[in-house]
Protein backbone atom coordinates (compact mmCIF):
# COMPACT_ATOMS: atom_id res chain seq x y z
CA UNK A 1 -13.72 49.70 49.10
CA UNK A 2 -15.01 50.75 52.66
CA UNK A 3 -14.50 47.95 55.85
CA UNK A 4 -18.15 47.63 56.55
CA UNK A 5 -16.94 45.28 59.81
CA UNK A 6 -18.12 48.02 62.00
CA UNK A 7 -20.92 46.88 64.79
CA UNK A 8 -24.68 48.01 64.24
CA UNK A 9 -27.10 48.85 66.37
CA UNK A 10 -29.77 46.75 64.75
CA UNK A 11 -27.68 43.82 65.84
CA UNK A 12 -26.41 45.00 69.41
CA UNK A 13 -28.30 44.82 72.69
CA UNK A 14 -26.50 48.37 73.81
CA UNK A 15 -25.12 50.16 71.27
CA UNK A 16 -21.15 50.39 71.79
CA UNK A 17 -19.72 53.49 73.30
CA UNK A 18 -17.01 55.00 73.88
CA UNK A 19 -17.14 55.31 77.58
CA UNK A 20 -17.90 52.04 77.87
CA UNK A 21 -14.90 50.66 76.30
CA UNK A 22 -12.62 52.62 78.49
CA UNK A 23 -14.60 51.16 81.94
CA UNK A 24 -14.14 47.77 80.56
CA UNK A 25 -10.16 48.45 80.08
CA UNK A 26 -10.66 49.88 83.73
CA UNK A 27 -12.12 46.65 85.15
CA UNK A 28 -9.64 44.90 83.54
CA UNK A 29 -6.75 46.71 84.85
CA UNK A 30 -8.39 46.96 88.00
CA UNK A 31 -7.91 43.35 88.16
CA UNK A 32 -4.80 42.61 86.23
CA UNK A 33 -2.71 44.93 87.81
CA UNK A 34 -4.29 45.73 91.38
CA UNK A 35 -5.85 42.43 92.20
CA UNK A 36 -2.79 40.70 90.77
CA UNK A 37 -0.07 42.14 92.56
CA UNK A 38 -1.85 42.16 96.01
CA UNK A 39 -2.70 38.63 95.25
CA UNK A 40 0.61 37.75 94.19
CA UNK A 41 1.68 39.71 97.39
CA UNK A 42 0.41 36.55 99.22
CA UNK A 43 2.86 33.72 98.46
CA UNK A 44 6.02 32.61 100.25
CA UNK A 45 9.11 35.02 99.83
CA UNK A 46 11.13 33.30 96.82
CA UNK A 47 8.27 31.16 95.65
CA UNK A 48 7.97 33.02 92.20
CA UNK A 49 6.06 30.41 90.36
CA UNK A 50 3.10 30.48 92.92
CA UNK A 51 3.51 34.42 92.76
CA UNK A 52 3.09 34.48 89.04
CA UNK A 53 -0.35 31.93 89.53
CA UNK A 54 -1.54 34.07 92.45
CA UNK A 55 -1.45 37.08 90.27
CA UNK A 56 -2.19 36.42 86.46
CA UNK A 57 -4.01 32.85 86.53
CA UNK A 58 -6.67 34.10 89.25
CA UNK A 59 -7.63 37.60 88.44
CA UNK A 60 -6.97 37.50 84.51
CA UNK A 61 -9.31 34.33 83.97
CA UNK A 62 -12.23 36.31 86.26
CA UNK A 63 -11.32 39.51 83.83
CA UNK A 64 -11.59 37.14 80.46
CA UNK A 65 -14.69 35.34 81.56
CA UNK A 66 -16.42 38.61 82.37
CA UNK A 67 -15.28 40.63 79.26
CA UNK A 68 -16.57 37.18 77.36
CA UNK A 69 -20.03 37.40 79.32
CA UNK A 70 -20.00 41.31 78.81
CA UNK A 71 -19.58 40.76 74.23
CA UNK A 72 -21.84 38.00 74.64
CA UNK A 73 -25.06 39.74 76.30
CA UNK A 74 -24.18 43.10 74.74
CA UNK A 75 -23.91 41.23 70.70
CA UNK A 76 -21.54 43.51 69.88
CA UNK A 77 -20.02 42.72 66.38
CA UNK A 78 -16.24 42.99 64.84
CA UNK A 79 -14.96 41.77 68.31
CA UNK A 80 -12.99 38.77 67.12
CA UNK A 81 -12.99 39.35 63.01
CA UNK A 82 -13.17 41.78 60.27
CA UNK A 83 -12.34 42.29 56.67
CA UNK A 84 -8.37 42.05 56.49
CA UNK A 85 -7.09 45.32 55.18
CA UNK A 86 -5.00 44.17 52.48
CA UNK A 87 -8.64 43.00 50.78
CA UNK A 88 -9.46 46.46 50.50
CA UNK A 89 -8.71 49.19 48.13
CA UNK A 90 -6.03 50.46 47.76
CA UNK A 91 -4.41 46.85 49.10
CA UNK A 92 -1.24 48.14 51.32
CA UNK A 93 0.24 45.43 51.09
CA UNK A 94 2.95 46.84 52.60
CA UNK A 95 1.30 46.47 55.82
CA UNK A 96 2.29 43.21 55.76
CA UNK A 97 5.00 43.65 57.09
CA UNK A 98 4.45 44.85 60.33
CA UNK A 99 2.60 41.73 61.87
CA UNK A 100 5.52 40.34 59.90
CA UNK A 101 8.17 41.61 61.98
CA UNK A 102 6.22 41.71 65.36
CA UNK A 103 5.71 38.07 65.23
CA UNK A 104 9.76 37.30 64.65
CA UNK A 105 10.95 39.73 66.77
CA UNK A 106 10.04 37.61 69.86
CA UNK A 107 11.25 34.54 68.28
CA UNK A 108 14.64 36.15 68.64
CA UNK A 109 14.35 36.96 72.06
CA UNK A 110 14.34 33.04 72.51
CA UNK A 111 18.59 33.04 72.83
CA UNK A 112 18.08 35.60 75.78
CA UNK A 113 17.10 32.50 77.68
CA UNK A 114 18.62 30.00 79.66
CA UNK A 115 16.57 27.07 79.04
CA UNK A 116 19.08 24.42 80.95
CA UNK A 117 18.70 26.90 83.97
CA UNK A 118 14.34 26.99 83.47
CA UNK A 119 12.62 24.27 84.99
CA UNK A 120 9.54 22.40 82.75
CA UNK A 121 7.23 23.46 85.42
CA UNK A 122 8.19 26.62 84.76
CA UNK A 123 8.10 27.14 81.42
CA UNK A 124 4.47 25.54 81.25
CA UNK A 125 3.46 27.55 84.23
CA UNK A 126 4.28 30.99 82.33
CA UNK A 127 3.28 30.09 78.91
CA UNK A 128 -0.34 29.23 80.50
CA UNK A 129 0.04 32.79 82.32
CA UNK A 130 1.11 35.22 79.47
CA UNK A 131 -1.70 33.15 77.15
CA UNK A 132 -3.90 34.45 79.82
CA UNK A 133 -2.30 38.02 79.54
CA UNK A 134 -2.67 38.01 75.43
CA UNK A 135 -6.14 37.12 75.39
CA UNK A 136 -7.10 39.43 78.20
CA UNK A 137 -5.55 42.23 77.06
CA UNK A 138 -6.16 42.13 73.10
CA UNK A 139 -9.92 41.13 74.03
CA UNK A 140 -10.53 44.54 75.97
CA UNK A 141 -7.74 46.67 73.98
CA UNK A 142 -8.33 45.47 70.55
CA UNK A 143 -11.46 44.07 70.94
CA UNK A 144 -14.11 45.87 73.09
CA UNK A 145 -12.43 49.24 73.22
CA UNK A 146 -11.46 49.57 69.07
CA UNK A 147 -15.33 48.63 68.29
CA UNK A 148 -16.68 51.47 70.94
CA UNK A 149 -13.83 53.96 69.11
CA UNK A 150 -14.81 52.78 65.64
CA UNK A 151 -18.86 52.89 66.29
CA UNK A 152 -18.62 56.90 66.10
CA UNK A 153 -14.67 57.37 65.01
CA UNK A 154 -12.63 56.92 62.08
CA UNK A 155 -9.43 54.74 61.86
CA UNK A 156 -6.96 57.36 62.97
CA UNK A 157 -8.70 57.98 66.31
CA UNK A 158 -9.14 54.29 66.72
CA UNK A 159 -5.44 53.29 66.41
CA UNK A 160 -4.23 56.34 68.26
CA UNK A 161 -6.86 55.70 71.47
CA UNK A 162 -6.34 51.64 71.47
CA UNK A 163 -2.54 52.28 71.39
CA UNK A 164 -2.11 54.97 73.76
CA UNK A 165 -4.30 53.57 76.34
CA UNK A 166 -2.46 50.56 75.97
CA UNK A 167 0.57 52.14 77.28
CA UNK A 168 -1.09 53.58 80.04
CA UNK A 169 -2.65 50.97 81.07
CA UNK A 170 0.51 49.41 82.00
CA UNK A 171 1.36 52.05 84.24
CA UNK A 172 -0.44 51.04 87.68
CA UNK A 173 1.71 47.70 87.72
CA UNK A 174 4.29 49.88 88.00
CA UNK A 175 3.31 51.38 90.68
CA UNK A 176 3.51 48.28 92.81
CA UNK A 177 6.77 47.38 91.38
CA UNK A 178 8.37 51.24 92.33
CA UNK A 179 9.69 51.82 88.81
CA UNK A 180 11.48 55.23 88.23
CA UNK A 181 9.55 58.18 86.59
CA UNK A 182 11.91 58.18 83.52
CA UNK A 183 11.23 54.03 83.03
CA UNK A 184 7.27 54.67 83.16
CA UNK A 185 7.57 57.40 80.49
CA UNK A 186 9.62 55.30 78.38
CA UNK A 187 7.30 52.28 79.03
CA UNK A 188 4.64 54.51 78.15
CA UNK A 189 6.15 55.26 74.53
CA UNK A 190 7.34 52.06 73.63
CA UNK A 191 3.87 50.54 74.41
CA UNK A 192 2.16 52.79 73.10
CA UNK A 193 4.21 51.99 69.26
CA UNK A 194 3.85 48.49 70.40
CA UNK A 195 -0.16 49.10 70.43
CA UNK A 196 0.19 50.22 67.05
CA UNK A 197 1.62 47.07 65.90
CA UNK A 198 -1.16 44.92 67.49
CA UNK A 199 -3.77 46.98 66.20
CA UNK A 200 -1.81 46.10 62.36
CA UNK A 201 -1.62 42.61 63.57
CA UNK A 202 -5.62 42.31 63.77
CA UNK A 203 -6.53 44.84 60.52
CA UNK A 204 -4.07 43.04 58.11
CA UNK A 205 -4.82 39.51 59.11
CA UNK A 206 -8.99 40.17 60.48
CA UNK A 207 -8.27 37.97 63.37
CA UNK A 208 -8.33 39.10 67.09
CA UNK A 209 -6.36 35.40 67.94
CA UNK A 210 -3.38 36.38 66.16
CA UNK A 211 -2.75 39.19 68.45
CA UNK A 212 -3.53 36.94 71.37
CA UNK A 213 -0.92 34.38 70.26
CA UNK A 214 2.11 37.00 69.22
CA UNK A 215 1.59 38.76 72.63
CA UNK A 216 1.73 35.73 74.59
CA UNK A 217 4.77 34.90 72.84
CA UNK A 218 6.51 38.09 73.33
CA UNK A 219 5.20 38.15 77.16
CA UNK A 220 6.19 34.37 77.41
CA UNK A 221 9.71 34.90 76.05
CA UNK A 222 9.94 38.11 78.16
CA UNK A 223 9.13 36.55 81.07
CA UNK A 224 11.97 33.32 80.65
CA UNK A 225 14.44 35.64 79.95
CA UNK A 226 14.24 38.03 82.67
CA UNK A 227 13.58 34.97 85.29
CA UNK A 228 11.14 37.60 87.26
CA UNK A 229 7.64 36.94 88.18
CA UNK A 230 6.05 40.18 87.30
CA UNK A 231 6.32 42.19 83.79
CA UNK A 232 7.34 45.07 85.51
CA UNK A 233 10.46 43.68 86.65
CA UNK A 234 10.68 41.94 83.08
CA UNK A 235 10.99 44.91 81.16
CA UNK A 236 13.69 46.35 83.43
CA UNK A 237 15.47 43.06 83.06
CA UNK A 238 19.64 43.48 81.86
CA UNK A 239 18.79 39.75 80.22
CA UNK A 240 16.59 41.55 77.56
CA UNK A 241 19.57 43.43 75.83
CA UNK A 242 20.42 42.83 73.14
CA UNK A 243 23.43 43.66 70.35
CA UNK A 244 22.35 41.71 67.75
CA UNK A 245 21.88 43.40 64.46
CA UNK A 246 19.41 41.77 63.07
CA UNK A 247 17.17 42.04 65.99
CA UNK A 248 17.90 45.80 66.40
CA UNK A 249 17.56 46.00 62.20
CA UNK A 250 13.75 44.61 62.93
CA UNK A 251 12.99 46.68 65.62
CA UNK A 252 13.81 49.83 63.54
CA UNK A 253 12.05 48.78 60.96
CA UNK A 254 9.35 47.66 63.27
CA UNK A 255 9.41 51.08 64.35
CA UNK A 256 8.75 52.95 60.75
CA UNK A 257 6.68 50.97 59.71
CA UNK A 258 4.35 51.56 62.36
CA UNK A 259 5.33 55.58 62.48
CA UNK A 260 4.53 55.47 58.36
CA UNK A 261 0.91 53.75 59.12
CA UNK A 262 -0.09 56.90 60.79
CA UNK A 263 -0.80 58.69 57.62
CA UNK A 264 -1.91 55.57 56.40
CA UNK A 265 -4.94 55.42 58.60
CA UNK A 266 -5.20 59.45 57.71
CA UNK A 267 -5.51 58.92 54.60
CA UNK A 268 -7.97 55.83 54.92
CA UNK A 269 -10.30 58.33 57.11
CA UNK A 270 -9.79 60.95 54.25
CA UNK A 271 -10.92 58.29 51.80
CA UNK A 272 -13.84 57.40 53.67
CA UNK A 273 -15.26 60.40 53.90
CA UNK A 274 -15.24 61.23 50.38
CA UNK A 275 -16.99 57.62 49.72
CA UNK A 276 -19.42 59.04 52.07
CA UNK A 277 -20.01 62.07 50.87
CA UNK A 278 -20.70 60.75 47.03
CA UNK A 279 -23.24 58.35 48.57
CA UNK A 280 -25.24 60.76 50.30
CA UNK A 281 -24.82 63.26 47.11
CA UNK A 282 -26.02 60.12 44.62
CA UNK A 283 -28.84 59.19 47.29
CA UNK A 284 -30.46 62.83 46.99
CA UNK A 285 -29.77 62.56 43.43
């Protein structure tokens, strides 16, 4: 069985492209990561909590609202939904486990945190924020850019062009925050693998809104435990390691499963094109 979620012309005011999926991400970082920092540039030395609402509420809500307007006018379908893969044939089931494990793994992260030292204000203030950063970044990510890859691509070139530019998108925050060449590359990678995951998160469950909710998690959790306003000091943060081996078990297996979906997809694509083929052979027949 072939996922017919893919967005049709007949339906669309402009027919998706791939171009314009990577200006939208473009915009977005524009915003997220240049607006934000300089914006978060302009509060008090040591006031982190009106630093992080300077630079995520502001900017990310004007990116949202604007990507929203954007789907909206353009009726693009297969932004927010699509047929869950393991309703197709054959079912992968085993693809289950990947949202599986990316949706504990930040659940874990929640002893990394000193609550009694976190004020309520806080805690609210940065759950509201990284919310922001999950929908904004799965909406252009794995919404508008996967359906302008998957108008005229297969499955392999979507995953592998959502995930990848993922990773790079991160890297102009780190300009700002001065991280080392070494740290961006490995940033780079790890987001990249993490982009696959998100990209499994929407295909097995067919819902955008569960990647928005397991990346605000992760970002939210992130966040507490590093005590830093930005992401980019976040990731750098010595509160995020971690010995437990449980947590490093998941993360492994986090990390094969996602490498093993590769020829998954490949072999989707292959499948696809075969079904393809026999149509157009049994319409001229």
């Amino acid at each position: 069985m072939i996922d017919s979620s893919h967005p049709t012309a007949a339906t669309a005011r402009v027919k998706p492209a791939l171009w314009m999926g990577l200006v939208a991400v473009v915009f977005y970082v524009f915003l997220a990561a240049v607006v934000g920092n300089l914006l978060g540039g302009l509060a008090p030395e040591g006031d982190d909590n009106l630093e992080f609402v300077l630079s995520h509420y502001i900017p990310l809500v004007i990116g949202i609202g604007a990507g929203l307007l954007f789907i909206r006018w353009a009726g693009w379908r297969g932004i927010w939904t699509e047929q869950p893969t393991p309703t197709l044939r054959p079912r992968r089931y085993w693809l289950i486990a990947i949202p599986v494990l990316a949706a504990l793994l930040p659940l874990s992260g929640f002893t990394n945190v000193a609550w009694a030292d976190v004020a309520i204000t806080t805690v609210l203030i940065i759950g509201v924020g990284t919310l922001l950063v999950g929908l904004g970044e799965e909406l252009y990510l794995r919404g508008i850019l996967l359906v302008t890859v998957r108008e005229r691509h297969g499955e392999l070139a979507t995953l592998l062009i959502t995930s990848v530019t993922f990773g790079l998108a991160h890297v102009v925050g780190d300009l700002f925050t001065g991280a080392p060449l070494g740290f961006v590359l490995f940033q780079v990678s790890a987001l990249s693998m993490s982009g696959i995951a998100y990209y499994w998160i929407r295909r097995v469950t067919g819902r955008l809104w569960v990647g928005v909710l397991v990346h605000a998690v992760s970002d939210w959790v992130l966040y507490l435990a590093a005590g830093a306003p930005s992401g980019g000091h976040s990731l750098r943060s010595d509160a995020l390691t971690t010995t437990e081996s449980i947590t490093a078990t998941a993360q492994i297996l986090l990390l094969v499963f996602c490498a093993v979906s590769i020829i998954s997809v490949i072999l989707e694509d292959r499948r696809n094109r075969r079904s393809r083929q026999d149509s157009a052979v049994t319409a001229t027949t």
